[in-house]
C-alpha atoms as a PDB file:
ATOM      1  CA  UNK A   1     201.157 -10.186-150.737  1.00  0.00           C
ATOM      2  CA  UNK A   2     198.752 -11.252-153.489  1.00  0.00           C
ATOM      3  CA  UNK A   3     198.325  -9.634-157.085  1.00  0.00           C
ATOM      4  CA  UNK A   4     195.447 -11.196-158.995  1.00  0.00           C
ATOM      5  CA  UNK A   5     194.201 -10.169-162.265  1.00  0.00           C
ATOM      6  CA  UNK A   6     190.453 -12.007-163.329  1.00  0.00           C
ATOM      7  CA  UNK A   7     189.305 -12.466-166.961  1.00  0.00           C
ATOM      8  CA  UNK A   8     185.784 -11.935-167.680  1.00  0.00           C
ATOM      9  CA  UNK A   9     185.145 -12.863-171.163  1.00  0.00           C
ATOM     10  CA  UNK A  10     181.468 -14.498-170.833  1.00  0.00           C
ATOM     11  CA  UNK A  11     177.904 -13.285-171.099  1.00  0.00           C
ATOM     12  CA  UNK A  12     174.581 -13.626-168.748  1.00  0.00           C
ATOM     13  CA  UNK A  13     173.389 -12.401-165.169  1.00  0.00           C
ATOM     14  CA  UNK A  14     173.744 -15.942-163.698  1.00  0.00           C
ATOM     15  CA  UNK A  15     177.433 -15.979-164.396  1.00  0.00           C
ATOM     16  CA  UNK A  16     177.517 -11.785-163.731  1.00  0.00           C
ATOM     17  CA  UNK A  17     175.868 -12.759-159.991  1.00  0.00           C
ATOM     18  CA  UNK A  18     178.448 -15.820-159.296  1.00  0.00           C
ATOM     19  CA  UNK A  19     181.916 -14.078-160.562  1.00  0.00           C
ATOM     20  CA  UNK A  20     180.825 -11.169-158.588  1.00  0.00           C
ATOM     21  CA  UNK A  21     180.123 -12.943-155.400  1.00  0.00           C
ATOM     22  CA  UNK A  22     183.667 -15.394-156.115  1.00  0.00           C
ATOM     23  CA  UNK A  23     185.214 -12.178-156.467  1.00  0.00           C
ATOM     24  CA  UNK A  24     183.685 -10.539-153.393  1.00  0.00           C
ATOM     25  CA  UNK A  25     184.666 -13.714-151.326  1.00  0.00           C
ATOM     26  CA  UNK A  26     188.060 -13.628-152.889  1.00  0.00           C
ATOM     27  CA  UNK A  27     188.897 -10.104-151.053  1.00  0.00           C
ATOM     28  CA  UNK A  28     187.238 -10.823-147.930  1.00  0.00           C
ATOM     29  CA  UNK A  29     189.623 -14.273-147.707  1.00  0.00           C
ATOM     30  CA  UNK A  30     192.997 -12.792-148.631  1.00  0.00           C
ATOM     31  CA  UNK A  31     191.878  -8.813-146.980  1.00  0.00           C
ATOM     32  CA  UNK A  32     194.993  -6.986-146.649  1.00  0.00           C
ATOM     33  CA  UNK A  33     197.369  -9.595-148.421  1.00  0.00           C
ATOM     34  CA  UNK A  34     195.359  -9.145-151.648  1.00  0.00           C
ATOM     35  CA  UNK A  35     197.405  -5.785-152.409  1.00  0.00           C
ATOM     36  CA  UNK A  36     195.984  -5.122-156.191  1.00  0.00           C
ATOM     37  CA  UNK A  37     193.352  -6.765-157.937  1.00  0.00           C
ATOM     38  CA  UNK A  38     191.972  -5.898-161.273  1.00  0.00           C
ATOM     39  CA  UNK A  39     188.708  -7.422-163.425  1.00  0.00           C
ATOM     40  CA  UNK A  40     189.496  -7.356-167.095  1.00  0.00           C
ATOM     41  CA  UNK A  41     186.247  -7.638-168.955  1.00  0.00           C
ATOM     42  CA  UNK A  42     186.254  -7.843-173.137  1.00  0.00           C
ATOM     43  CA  UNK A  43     184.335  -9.734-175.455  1.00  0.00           C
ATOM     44  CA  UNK A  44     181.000 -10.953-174.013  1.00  0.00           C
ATOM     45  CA  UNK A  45     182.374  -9.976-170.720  1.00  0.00           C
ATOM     46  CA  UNK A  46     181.954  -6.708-171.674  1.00  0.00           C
ATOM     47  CA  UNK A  47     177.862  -7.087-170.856  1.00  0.00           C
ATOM     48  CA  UNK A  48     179.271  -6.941-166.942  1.00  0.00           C
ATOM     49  CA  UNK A  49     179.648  -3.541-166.969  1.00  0.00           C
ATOM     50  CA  UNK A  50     176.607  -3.140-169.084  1.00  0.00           C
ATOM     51  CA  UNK A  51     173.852  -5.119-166.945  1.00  0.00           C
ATOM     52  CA  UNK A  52     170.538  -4.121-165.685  1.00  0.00           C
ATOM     53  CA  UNK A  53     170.719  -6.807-163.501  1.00  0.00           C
ATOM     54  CA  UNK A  54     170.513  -5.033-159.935  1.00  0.00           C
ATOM     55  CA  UNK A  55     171.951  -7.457-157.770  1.00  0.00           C
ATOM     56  CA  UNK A  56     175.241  -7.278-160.358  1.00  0.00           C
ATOM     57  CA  UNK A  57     175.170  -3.699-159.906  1.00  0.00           C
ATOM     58  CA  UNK A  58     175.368  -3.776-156.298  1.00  0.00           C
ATOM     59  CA  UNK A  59     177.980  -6.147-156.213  1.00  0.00           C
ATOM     60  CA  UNK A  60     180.450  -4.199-158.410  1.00  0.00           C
ATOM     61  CA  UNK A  61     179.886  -1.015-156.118  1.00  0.00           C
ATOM     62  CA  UNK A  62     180.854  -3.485-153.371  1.00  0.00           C
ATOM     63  CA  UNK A  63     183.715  -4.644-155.122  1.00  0.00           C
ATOM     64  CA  UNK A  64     184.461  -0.743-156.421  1.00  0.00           C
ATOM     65  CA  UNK A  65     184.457  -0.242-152.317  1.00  0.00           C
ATOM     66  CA  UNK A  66     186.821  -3.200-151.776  1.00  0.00           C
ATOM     67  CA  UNK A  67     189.523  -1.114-153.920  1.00  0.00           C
ATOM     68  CA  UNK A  68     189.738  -3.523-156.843  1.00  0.00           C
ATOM     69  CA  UNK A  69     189.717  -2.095-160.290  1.00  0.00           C
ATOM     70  CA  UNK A  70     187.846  -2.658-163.652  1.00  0.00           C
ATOM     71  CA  UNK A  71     189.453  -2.949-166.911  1.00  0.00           C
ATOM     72  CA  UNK A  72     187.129  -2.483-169.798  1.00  0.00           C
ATOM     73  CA  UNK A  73     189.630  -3.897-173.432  1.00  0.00           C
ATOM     74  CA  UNK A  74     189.430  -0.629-175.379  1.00  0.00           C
ATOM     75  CA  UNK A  75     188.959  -3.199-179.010  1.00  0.00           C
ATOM     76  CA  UNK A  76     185.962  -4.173-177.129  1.00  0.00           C
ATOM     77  CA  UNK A  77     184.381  -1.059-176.560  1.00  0.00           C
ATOM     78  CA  UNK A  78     185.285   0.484-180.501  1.00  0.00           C
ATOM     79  CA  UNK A  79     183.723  -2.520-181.979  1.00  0.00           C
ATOM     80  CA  UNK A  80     180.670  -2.110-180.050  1.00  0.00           C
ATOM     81  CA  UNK A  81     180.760   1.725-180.875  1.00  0.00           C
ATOM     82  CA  UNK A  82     180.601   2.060-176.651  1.00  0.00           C
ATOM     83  CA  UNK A  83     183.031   4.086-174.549  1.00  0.00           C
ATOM     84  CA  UNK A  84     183.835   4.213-170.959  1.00  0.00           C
ATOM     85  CA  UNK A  85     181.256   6.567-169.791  1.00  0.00           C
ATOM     86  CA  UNK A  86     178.013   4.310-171.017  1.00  0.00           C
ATOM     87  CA  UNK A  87     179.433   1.892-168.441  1.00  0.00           C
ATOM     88  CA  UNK A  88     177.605   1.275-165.060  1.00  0.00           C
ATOM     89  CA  UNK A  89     181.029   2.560-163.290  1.00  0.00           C
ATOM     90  CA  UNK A  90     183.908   4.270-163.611  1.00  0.00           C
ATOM     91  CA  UNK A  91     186.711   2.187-165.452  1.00  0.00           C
ATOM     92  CA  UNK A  92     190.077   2.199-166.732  1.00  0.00           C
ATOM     93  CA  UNK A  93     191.022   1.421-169.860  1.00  0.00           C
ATOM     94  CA  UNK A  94     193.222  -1.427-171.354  1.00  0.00           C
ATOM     95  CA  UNK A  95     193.951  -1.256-175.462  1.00  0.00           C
ATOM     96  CA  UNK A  96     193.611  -4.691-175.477  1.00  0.00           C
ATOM     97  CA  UNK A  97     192.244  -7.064-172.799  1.00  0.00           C
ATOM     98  CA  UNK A  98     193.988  -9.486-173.303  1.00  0.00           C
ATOM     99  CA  UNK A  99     197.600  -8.517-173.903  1.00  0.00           C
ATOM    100  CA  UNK A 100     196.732  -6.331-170.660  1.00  0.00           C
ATOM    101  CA  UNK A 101     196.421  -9.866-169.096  1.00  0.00           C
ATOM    102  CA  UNK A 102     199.502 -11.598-170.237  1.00  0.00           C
ATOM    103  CA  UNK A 103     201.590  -8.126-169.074  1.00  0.00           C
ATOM    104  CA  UNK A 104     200.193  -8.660-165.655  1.00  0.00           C
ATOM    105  CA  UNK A 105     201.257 -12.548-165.297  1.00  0.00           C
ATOM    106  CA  UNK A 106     204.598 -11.589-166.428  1.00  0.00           C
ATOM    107  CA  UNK A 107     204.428  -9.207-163.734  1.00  0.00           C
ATOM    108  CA  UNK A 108     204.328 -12.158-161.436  1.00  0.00           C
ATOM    109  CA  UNK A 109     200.501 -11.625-160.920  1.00  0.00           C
ATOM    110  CA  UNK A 110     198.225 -14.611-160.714  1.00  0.00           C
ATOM    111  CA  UNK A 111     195.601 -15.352-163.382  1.00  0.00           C
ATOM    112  CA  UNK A 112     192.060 -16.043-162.923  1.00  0.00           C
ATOM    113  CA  UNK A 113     189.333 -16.914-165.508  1.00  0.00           C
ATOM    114  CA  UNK A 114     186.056 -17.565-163.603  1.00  0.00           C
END
């Protein structure tokens, strides 16, 4: 059984649109022995979350659907004076994104950066 966290940490719709389809075909690979699976956005990653791009949106609904999880890096949010309801869906929280990333490999999870 598979635990994958994925670090999104860059900027632009042409990245947004591949990550989200890698992470789509990710899920649909492993199905049922991808058990948990989380997106940890911060920094410029942070735009993810905020695009108007609608093929982006659709895709995170789809992954929303798959049952894998977005973590928005709280730091990220305060310095952009944002909080998790001006997001384009519902979120948890991580006070850093980063630290929330290392605590999940020693967790035995596997690391992605796409």
């Amino acid at each position: 059984m598979a635990k994958v966290v994925i670090q999104v940490n860059e900027t632009g719709d042409l990245y947004f649109r591949r990550i989200t389809q890698n992470i789509i075909n990710l899920k649909n690979k492993l199905g049922d022995k991808l058990v948990d699976c989380e997106v940890v956005v911060f920094g410029e990653g942070l735009g993810l979350l905020l695009s108007k791009d609608e093929l982006v949106n659709q895709r995170i609904q789809s992954i929303i659907e798959l049952d894998i999880t977005f973590i928005a890096c709280s730091n990220t949010l305060e310095k952009k004076s944002l909080s998790v309801q001006d997001l384009v869906c519902s979120v948890g929280s991580a006070g850093s994104g980063i630290a929330h990333l290392v605590m999940r490999q020693t967790e035995g999870w596997a690391y992605l950066s796409l």
